[in-house]
N, C-alpha and C. Protein backbone atom coordinates (compact mmCIF):
# COMPACT_ATOMS: atom_id res chain seq x y z
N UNK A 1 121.72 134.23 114.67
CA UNK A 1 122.52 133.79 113.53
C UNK A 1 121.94 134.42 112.27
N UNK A 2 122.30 134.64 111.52
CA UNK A 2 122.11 135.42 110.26
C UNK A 2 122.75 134.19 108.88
N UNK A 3 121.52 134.47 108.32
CA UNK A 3 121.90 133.53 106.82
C UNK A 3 121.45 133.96 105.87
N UNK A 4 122.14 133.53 104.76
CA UNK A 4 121.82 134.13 103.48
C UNK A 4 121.88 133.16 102.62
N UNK A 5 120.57 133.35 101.74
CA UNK A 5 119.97 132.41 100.88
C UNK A 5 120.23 132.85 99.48
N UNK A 6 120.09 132.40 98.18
CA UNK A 6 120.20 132.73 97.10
C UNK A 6 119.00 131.99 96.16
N UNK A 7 118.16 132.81 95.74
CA UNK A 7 116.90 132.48 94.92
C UNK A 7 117.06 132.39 93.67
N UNK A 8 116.46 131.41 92.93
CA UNK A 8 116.81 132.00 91.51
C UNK A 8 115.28 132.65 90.85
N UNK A 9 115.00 133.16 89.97
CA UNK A 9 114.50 133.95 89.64
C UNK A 9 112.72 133.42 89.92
N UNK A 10 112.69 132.64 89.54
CA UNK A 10 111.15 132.14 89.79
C UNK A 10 111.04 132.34 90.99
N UNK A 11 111.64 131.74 91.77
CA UNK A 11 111.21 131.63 93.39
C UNK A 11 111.57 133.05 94.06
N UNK A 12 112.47 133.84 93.46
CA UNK A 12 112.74 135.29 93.60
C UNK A 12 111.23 135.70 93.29
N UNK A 13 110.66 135.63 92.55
CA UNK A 13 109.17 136.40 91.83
C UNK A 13 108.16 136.01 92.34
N UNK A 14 108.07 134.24 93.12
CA UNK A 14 106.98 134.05 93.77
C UNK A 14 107.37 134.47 95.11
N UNK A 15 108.79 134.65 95.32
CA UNK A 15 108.41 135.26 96.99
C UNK A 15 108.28 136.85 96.96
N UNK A 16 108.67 137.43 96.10
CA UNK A 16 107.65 139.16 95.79
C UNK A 16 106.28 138.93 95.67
N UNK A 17 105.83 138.35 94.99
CA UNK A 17 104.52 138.01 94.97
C UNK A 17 103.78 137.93 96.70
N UNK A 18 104.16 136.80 96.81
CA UNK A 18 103.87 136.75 98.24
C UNK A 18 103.82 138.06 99.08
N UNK A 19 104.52 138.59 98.53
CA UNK A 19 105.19 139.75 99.45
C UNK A 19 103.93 140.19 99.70
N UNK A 20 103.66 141.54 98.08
CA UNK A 20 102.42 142.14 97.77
C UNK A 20 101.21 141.22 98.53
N UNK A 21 100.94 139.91 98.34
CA UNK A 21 99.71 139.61 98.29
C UNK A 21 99.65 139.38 100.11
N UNK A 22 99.96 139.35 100.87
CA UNK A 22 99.91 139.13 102.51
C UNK A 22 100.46 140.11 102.83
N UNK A 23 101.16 141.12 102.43
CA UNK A 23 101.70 142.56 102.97
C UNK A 23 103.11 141.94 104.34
N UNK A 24 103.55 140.72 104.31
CA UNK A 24 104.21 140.09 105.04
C UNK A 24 105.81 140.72 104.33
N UNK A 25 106.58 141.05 105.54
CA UNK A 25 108.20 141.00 104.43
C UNK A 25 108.57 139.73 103.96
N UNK A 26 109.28 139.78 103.56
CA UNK A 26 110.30 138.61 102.78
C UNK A 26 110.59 137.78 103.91
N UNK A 27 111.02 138.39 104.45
CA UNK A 27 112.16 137.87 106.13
C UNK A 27 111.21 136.97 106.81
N UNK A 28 109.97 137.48 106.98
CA UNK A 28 108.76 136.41 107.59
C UNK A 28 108.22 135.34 106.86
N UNK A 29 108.33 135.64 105.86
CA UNK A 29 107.66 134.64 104.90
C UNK A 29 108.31 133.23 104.86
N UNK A 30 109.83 133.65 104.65
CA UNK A 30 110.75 132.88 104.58
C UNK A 30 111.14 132.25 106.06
N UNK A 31 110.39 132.83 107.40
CA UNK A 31 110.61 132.31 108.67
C UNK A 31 109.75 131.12 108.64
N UNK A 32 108.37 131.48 108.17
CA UNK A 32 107.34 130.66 108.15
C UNK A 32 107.55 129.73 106.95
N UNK A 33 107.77 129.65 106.08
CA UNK A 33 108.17 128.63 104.87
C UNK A 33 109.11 127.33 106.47
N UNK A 34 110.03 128.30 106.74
CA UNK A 34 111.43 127.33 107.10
C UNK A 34 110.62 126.46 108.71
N UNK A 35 110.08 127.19 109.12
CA UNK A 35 109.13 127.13 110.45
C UNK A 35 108.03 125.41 109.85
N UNK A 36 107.83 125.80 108.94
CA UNK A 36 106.69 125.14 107.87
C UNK A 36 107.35 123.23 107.54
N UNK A 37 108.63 123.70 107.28
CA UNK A 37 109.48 122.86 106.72
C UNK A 37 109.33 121.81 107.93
N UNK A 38 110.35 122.51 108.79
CA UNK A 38 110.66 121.55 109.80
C UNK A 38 109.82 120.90 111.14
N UNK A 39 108.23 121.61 111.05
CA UNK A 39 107.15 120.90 110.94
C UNK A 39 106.67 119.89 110.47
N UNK A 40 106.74 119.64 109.25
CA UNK A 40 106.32 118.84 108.08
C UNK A 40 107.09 117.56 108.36
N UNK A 41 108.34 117.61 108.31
CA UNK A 41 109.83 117.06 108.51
C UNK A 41 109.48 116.09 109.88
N UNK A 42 109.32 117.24 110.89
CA UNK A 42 108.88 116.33 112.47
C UNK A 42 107.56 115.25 112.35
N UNK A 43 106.43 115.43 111.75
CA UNK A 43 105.38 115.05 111.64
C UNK A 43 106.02 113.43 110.30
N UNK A 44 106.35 113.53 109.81
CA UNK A 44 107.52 112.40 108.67
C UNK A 44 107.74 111.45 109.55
N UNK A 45 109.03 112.04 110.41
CA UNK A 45 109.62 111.28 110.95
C UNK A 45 108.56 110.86 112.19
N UNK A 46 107.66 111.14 112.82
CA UNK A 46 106.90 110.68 113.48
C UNK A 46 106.33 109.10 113.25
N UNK A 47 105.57 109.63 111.72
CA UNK A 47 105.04 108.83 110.83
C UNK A 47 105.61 107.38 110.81
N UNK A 48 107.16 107.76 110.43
CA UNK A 48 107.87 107.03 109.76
C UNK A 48 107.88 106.08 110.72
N UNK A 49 108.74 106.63 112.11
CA UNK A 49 108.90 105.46 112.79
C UNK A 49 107.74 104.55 113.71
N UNK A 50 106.47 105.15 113.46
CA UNK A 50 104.78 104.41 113.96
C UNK A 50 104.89 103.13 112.56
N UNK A 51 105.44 103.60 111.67
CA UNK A 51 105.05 102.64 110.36
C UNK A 51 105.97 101.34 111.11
N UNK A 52 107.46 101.66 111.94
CA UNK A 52 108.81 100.96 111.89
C UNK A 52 108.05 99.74 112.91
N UNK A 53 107.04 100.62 113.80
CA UNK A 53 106.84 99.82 115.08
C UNK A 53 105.76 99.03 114.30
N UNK A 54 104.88 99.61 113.61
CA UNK A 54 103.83 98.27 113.62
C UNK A 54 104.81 97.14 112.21
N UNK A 55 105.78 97.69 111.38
CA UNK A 55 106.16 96.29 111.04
C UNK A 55 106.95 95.51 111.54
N UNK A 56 107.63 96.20 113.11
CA UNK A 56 108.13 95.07 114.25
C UNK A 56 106.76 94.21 114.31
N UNK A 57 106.19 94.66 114.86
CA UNK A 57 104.75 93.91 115.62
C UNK A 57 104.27 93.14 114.64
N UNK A 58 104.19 93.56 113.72
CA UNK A 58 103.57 92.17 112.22
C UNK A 58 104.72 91.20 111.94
N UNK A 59 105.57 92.21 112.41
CA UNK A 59 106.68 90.59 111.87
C UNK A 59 107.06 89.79 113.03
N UNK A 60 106.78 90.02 114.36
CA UNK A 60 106.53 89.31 115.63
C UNK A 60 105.39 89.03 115.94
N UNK A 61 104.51 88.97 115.23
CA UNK A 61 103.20 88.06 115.47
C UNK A 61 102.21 88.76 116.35
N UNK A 62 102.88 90.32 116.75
CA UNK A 62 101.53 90.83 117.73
C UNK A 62 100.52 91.72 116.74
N UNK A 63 99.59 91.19 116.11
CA UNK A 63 98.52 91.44 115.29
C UNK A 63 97.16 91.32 115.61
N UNK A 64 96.45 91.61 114.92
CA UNK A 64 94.97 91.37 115.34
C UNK A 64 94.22 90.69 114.01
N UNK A 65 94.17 89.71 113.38
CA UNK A 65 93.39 89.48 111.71
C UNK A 65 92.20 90.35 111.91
N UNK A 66 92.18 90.76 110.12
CA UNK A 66 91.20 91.87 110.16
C UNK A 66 89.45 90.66 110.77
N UNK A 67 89.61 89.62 110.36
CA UNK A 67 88.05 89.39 110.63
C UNK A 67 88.02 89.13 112.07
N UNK A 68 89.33 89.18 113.08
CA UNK A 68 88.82 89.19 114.40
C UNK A 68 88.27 90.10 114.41
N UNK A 69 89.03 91.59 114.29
CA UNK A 69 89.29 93.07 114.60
C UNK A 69 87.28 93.41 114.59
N UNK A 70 87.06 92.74 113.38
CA UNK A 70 85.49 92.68 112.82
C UNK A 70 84.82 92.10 113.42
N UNK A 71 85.05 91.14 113.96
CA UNK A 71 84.19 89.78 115.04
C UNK A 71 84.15 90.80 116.81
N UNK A 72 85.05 91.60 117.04
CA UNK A 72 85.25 91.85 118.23
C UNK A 72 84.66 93.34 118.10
N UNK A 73 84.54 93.95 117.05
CA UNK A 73 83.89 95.20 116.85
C UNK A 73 82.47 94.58 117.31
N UNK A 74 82.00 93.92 115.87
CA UNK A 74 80.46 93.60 116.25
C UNK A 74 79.71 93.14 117.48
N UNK A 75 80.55 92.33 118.20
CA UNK A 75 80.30 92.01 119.43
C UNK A 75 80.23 93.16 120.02
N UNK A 76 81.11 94.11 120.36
CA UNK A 76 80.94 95.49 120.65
C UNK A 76 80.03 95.75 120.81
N UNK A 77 79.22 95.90 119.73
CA UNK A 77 78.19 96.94 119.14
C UNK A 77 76.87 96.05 119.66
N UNK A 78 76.77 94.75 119.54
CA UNK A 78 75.65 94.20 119.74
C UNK A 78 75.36 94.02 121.21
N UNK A 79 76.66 93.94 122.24
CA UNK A 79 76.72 93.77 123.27
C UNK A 79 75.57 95.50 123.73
N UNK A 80 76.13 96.36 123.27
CA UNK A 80 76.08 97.98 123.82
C UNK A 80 74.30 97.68 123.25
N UNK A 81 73.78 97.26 121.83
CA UNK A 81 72.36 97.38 121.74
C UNK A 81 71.79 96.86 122.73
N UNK A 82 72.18 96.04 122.66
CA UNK A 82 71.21 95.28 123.77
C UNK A 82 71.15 95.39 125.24
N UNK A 83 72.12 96.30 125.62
CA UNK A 83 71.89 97.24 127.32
C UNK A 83 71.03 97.89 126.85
């Protein structure tokens, strides 16, 4: 598929720039920008919906209070010294 973009002048000048400074064409740069994007985008929406699940789970009561989380660490730790 073939597309065509329209820059306006700044972003016209920083992607010459680019050009010169990585010796990369235009065409790649702009693969990797778009490559870049919808990376970024996947990793979001990842995010987003880990945030969706733990405020199911807080708002259904499957939690841990932070001073258990702390009570069950230390035990952890004191259990492991003392082997």
């Amino acid at each position: 598929m073939l597309a065509q973009i329209e820059l306006n002048p700044s972003r016209a000048a920083a992607l010459a720039q680019l050009e010169r400074e990585t010796g990369e064409s235009q065409s790649s740069l702009l693969l990797k920008m778009f490559d870049s994007y919808i990376e970024q985008k996947r990793e979001y929406d990842e995010l987003a919906a880990a945030v969706a699940r733990g405020r199911a789970d807080i708002a259904a009561g499957r939690f841990t209070s932070h001073d258990e989380a702390i009570g069950r660490a230390r035990n952890m730790l004191h259990g492991k010294a003392a082997k």
